[in-house]
C-alpha atoms as a PDB file:
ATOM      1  CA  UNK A   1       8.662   5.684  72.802  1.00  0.00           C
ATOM      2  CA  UNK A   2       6.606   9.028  72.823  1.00  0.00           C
ATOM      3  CA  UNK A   3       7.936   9.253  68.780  1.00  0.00           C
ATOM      4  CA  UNK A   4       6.837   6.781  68.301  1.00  0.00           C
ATOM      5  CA  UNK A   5       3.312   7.015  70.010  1.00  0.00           C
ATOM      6  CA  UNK A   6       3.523  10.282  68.019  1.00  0.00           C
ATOM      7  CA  UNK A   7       3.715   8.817  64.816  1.00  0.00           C
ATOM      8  CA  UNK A   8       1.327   6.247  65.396  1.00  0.00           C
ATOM      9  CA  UNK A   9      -1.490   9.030  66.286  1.00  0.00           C
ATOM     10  CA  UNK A  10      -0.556  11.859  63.383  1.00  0.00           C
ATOM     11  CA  UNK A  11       0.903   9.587  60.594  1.00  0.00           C
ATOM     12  CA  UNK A  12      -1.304   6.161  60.971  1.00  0.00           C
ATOM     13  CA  UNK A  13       2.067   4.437  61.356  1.00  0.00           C
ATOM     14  CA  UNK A  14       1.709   0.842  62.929  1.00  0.00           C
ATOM     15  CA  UNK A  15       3.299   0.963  66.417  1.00  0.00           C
ATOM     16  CA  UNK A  16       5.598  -1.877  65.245  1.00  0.00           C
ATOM     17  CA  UNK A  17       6.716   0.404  62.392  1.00  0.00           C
ATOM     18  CA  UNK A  18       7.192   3.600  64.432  1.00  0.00           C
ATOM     19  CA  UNK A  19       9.291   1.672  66.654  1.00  0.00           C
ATOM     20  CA  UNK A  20      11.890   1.016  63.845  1.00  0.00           C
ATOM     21  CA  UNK A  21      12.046   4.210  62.652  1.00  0.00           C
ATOM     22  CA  UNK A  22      15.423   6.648  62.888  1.00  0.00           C
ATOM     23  CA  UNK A  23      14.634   9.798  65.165  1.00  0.00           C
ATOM     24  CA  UNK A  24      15.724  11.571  62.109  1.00  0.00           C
ATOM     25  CA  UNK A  25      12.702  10.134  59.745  1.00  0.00           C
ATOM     26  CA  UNK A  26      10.475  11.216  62.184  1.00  0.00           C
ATOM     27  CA  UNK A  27      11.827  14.700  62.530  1.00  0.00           C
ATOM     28  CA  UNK A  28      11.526  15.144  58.725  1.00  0.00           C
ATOM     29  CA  UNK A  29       7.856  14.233  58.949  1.00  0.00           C
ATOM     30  CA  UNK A  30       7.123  16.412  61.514  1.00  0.00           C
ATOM     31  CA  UNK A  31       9.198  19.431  60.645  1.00  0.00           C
ATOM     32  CA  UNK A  32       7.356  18.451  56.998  1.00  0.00           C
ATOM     33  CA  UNK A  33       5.101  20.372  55.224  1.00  0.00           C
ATOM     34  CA  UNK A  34       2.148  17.718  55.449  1.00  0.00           C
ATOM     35  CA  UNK A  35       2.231  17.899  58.631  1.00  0.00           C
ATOM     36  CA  UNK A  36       2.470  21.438  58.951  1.00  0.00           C
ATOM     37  CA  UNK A  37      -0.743  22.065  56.900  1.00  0.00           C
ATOM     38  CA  UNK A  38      -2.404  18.858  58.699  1.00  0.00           C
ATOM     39  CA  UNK A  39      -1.903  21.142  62.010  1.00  0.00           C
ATOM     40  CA  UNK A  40      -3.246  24.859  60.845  1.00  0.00           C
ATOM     41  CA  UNK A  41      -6.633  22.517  59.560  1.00  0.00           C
ATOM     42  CA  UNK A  42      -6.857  20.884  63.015  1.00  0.00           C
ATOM     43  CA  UNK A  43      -6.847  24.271  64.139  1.00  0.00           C
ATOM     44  CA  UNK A  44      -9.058  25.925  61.844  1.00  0.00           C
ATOM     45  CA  UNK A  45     -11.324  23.272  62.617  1.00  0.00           C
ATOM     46  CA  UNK A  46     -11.480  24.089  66.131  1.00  0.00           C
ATOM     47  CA  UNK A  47     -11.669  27.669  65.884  1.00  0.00           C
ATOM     48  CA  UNK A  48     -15.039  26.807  63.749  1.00  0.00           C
ATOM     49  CA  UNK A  49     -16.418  24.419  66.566  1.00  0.00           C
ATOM     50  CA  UNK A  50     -15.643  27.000  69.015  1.00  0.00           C
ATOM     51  CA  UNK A  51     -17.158  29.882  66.832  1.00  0.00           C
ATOM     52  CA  UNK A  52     -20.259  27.613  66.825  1.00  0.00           C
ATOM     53  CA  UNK A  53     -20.892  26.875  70.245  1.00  0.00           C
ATOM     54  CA  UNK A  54     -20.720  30.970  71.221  1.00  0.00           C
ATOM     55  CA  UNK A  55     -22.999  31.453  68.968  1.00  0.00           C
ATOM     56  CA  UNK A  56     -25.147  28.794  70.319  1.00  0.00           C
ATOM     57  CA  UNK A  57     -24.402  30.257  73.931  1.00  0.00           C
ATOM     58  CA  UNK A  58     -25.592  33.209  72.542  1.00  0.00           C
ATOM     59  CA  UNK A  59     -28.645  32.412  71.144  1.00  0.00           C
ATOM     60  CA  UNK A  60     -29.130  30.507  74.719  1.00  0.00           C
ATOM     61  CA  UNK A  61     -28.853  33.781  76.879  1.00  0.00           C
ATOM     62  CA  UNK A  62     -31.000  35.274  74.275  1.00  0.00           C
ATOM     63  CA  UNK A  63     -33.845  33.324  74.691  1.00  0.00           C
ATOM     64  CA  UNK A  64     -33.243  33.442  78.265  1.00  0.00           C
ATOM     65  CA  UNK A  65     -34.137  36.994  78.260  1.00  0.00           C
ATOM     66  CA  UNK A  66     -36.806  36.845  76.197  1.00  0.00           C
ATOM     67  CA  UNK A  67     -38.544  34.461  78.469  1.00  0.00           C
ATOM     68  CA  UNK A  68     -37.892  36.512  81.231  1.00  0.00           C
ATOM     69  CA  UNK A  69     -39.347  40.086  79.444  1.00  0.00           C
ATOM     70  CA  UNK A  70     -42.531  37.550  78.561  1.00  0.00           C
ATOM     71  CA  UNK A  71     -42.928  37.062  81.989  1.00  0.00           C
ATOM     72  CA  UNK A  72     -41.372  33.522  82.509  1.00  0.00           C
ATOM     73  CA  UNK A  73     -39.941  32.405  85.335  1.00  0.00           C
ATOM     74  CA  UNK A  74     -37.561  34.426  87.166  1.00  0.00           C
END
């Protein structure tokens, strides 16, 4: 069942479908290059998100401190 849950989340494969499928069909599609690639984007993509949201932490704390040297509250 979790294949097959699998392959209905990564591969858009109808549940009904995924439940037919040999183990081994599944393996190849995972152990696949597609896939493979489909991953190290995911990732990149989240590496970029996070990148983003430091920097916005960042700029944050930043003004933070310059509201506190202008005599904000403290």
């Amino acid at each position: 069942m979790e294949l097959a849950a699998s392959l209905t989340l990564y591969a858009n494969t109808p549940i009904t479908e995924a439940m037919t499928m040999t183990p081994s069909m599944a393996k190849a599609f995972f152990d696949g290059k597609p896939f493979s690639d489909w991953k190290r984007a995911r990732e990149a993509d989240a590496k970029l998100q996070a990148a983003i949201v430091n920097r916005l932490n960042d700029v944050i704390r930043g003004l933070g401190t310059v509201a506190k040297a202008a005599g904000g509250r403290r």
